[in-house]
PDB file of N, CA and C in Angstrom:
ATOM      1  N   UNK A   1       2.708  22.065 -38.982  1.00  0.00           N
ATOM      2  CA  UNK A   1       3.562  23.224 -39.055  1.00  0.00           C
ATOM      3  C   UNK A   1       4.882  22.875 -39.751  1.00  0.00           C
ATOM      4  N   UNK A   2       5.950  21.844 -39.066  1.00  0.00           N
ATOM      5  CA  UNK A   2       6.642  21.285 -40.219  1.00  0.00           C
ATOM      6  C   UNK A   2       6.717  20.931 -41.611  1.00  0.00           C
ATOM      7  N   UNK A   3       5.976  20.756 -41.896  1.00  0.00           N
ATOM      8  CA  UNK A   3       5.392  20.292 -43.127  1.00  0.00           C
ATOM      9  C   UNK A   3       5.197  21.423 -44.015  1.00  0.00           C
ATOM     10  N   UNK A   4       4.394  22.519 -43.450  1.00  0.00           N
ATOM     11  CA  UNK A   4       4.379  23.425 -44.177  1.00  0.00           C
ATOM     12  C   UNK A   4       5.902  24.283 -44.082  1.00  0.00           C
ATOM     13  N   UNK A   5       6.624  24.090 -43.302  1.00  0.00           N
ATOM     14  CA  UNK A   5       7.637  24.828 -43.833  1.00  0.00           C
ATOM     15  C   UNK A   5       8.528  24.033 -44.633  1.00  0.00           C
ATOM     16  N   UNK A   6       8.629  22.625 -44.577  1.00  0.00           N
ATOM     17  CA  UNK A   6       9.258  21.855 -45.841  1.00  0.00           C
ATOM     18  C   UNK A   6       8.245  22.265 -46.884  1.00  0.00           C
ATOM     19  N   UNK A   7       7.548  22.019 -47.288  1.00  0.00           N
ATOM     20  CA  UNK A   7       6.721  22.918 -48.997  1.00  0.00           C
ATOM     21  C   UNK A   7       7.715  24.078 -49.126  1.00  0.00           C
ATOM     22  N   UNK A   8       7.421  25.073 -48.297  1.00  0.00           N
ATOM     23  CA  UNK A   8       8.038  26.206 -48.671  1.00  0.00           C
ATOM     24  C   UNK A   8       9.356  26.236 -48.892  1.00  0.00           C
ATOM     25  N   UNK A   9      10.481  25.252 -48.336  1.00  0.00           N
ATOM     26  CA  UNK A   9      11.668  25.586 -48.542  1.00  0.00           C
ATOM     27  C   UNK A   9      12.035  24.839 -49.837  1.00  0.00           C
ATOM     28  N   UNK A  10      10.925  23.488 -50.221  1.00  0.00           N
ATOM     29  CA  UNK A  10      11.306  22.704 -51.143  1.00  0.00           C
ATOM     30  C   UNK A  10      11.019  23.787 -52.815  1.00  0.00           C
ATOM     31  N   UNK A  11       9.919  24.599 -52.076  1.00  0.00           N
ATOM     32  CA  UNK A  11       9.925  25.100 -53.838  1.00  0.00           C
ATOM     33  C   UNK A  11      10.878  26.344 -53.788  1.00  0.00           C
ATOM     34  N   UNK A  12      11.478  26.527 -52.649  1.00  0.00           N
ATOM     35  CA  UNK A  12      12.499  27.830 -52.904  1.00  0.00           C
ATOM     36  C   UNK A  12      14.032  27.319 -53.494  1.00  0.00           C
ATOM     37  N   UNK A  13      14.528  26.429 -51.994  1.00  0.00           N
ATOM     38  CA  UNK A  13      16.141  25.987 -52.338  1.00  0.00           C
ATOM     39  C   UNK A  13      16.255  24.680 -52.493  1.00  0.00           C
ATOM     40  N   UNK A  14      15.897  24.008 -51.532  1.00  0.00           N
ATOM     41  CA  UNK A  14      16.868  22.259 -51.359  1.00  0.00           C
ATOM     42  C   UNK A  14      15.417  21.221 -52.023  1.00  0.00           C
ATOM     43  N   UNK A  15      15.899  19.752 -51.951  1.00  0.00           N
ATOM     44  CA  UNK A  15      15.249  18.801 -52.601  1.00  0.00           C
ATOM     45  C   UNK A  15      14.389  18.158 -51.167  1.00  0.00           C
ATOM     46  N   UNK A  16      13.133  18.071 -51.674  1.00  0.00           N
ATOM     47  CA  UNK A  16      12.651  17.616 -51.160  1.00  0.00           C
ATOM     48  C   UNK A  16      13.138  16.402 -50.061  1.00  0.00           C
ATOM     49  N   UNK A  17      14.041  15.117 -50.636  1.00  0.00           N
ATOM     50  CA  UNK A  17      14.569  14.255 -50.222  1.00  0.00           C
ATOM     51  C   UNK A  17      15.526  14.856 -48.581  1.00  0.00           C
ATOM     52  N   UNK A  18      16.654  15.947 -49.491  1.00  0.00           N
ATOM     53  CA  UNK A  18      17.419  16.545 -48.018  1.00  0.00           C
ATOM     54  C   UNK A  18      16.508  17.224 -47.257  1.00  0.00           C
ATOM     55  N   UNK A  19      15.706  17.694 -47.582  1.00  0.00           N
ATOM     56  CA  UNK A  19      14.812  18.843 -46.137  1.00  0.00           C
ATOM     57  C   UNK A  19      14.061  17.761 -45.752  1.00  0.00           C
ATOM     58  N   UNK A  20      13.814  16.741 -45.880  1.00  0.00           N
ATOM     59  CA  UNK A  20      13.202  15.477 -44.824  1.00  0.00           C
ATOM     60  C   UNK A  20      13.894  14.846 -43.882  1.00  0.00           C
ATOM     61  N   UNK A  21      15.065  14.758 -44.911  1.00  0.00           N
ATOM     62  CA  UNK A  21      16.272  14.688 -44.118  1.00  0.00           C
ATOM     63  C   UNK A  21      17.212  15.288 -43.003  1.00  0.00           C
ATOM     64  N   UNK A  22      16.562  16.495 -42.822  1.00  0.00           N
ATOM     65  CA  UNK A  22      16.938  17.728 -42.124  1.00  0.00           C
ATOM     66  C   UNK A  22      16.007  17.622 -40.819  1.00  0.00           C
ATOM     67  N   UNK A  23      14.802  17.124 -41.480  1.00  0.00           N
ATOM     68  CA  UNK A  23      13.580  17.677 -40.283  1.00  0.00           C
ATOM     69  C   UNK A  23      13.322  15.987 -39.602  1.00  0.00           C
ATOM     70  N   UNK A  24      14.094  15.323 -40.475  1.00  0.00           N
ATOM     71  CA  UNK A  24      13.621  13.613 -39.642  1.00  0.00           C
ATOM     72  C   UNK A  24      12.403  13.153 -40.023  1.00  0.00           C
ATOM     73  N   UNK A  25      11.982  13.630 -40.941  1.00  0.00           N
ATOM     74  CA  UNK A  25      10.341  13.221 -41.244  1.00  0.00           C
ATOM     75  C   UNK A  25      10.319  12.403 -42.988  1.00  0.00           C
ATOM     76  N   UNK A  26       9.659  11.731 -43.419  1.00  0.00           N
ATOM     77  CA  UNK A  26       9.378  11.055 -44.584  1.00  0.00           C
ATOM     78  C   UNK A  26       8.979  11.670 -45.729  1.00  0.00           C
ATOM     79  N   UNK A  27       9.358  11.507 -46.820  1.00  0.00           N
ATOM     80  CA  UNK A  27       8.678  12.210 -48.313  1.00  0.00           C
ATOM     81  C   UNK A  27       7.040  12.138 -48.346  1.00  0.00           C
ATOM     82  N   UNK A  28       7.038  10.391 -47.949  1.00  0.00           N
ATOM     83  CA  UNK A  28       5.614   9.972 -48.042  1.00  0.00           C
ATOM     84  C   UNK A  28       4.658  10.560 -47.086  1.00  0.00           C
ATOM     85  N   UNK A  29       5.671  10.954 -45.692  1.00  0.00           N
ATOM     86  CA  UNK A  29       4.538  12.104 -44.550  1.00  0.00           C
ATOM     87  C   UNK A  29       4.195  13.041 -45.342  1.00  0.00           C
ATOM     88  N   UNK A  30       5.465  13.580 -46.151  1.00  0.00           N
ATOM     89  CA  UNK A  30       4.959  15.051 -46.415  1.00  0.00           C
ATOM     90  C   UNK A  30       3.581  15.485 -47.533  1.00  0.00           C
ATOM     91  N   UNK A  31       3.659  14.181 -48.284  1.00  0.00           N
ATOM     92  CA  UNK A  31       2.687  14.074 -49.279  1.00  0.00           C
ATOM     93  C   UNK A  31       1.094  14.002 -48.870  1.00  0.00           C
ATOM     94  N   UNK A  32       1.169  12.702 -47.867  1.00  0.00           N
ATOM     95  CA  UNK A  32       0.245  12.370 -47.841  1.00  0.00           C
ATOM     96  C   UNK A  32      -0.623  13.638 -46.767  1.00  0.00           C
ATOM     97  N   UNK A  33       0.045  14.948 -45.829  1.00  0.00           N
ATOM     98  CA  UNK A  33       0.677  16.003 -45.682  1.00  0.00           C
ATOM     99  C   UNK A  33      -0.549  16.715 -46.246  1.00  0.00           C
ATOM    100  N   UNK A  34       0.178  16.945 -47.455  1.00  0.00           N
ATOM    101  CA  UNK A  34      -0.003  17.886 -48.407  1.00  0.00           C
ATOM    102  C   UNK A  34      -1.827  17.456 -49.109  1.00  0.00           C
ATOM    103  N   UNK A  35      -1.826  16.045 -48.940  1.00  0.00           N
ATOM    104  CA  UNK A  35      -3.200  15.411 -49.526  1.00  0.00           C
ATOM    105  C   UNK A  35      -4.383  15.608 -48.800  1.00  0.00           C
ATOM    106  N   UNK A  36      -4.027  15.888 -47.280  1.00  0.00           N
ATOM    107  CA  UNK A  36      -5.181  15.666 -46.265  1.00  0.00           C
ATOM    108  C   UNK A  36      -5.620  16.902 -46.560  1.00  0.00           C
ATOM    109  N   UNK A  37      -7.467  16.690 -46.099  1.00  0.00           N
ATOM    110  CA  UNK A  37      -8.357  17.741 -45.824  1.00  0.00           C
ATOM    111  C   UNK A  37      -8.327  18.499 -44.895  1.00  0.00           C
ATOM    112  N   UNK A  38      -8.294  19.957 -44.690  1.00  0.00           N
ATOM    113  CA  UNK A  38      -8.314  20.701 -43.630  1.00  0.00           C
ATOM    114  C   UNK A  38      -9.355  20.185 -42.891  1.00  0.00           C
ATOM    115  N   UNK A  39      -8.592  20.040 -41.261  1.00  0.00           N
ATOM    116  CA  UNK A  39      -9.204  19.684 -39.949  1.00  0.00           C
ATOM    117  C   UNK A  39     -10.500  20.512 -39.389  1.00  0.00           C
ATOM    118  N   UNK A  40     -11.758  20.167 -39.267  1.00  0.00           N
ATOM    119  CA  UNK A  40     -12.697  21.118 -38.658  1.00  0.00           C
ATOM    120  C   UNK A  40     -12.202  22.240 -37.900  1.00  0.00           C
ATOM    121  N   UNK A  41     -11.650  21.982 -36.537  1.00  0.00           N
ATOM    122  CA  UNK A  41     -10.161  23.354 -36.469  1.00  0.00           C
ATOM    123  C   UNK A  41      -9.663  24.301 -37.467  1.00  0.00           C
ATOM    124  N   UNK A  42      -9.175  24.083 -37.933  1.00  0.00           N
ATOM    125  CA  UNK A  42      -8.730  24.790 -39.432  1.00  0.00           C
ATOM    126  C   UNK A  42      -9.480  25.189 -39.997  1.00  0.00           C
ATOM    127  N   UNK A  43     -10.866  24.736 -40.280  1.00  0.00           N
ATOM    128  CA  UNK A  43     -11.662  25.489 -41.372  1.00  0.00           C
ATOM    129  C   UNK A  43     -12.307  26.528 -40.059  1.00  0.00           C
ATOM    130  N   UNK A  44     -12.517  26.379 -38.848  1.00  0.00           N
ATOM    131  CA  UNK A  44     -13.058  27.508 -37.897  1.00  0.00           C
ATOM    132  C   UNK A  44     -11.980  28.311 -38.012  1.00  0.00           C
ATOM    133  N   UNK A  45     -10.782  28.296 -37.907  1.00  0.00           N
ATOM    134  CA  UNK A  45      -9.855  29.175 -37.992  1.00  0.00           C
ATOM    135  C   UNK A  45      -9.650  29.962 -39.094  1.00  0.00           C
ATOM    136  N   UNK A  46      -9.624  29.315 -39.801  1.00  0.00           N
ATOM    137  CA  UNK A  46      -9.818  30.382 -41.416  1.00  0.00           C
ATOM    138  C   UNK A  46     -11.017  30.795 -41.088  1.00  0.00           C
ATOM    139  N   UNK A  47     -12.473  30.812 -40.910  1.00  0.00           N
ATOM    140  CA  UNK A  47     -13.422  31.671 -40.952  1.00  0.00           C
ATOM    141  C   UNK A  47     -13.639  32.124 -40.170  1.00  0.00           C
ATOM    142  N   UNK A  48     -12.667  32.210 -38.782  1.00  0.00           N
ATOM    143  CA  UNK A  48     -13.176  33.424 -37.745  1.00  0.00           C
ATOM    144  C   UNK A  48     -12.847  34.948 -38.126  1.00  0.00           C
ATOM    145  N   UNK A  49     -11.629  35.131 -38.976  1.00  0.00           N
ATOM    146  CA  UNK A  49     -11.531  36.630 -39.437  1.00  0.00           C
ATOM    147  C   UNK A  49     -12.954  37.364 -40.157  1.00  0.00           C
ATOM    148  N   UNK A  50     -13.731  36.440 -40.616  1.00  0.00           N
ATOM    149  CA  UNK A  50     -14.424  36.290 -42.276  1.00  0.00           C
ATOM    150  C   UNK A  50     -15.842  37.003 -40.848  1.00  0.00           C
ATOM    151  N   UNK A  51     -15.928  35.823 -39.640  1.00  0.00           N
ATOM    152  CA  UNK A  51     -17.236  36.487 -38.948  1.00  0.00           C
ATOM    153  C   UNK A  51     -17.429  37.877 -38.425  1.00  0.00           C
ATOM    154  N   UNK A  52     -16.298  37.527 -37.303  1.00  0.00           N
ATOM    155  CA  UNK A  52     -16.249  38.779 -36.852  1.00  0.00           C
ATOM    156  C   UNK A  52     -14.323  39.216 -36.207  1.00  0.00           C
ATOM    157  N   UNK A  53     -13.754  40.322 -37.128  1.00  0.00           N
ATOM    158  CA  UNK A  53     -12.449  40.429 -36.739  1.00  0.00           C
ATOM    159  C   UNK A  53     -11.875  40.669 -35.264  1.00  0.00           C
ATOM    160  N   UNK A  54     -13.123  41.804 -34.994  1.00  0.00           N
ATOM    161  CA  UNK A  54     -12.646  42.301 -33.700  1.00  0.00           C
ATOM    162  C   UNK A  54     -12.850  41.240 -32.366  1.00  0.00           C
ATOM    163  N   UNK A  55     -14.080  40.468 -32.482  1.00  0.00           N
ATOM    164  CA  UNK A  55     -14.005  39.600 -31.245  1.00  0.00           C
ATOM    165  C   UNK A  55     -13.813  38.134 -31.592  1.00  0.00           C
ATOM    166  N   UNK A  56     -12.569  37.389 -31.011  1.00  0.00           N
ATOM    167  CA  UNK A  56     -12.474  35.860 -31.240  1.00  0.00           C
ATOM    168  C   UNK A  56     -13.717  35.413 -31.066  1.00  0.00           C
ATOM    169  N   UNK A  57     -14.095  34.255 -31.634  1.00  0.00           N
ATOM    170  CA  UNK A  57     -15.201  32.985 -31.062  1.00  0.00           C
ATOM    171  C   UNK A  57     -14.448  32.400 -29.771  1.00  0.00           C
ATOM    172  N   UNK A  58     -15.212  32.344 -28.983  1.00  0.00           N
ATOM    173  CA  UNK A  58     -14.723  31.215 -27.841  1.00  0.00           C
ATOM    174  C   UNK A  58     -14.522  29.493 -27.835  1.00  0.00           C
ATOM    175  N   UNK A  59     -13.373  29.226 -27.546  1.00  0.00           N
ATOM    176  CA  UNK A  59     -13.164  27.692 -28.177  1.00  0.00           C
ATOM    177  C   UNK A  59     -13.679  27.266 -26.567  1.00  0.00           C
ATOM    178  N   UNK A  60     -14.408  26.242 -27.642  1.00  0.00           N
ATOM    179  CA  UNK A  60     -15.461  25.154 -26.101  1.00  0.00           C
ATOM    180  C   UNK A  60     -14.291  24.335 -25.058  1.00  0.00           C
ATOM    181  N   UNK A  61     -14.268  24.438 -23.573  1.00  0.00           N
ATOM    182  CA  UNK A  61     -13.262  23.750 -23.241  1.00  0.00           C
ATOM    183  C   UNK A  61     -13.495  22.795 -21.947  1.00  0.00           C
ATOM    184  N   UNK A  62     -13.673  22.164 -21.783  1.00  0.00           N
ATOM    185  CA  UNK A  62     -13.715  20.483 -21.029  1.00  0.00           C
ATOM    186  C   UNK A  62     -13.448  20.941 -19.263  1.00  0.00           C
ATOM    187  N   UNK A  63     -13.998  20.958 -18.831  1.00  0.00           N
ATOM    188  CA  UNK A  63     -13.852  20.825 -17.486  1.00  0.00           C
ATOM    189  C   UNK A  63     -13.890  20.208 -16.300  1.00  0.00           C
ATOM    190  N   UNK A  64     -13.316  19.391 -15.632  1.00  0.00           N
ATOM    191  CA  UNK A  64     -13.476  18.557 -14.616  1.00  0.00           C
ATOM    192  C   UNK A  64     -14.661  19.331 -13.716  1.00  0.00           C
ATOM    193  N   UNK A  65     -15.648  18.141 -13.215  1.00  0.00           N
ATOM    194  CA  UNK A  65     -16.576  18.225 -12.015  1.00  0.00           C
ATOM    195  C   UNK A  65     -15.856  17.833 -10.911  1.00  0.00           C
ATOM    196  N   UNK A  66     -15.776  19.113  -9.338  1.00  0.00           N
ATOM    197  CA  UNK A  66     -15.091  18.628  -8.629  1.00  0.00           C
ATOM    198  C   UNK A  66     -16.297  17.381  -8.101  1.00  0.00           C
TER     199      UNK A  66
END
């Protein structure tokens, strides 16, 4: 989420260098950032609108056996 809002502010106002500087994070985070493949997460998330809008998919969730 950081990350994507440094992109956005870097191609609007400030230099890349100060908005890292702002957020405490590295040029080289933001790149390498910008390089990674969307997370299996992420690609379900982009295609749940695409299945069905009106009802979410249910995310699988871990439960302790008492």
């Amino acid at each position: 989420m950081m990350f994507r809002i440094i992109g956005e502010k870097k191609a609007k106002e400030l230099s890349l260098a100060r908005i890292c500087a702002l957020f405490g994070v590295s040029a080289s985070g933001f790149y390498a950032w910008k390089r990674r493949k969307p997370s299996l997460r992420q690609l379900d998330d982009m295609a749940r609108p695409l299945l069905s809008p009106q009802a979410p998919l249910p995310r699988q969730r871990f439960r302790s056996i008492p």
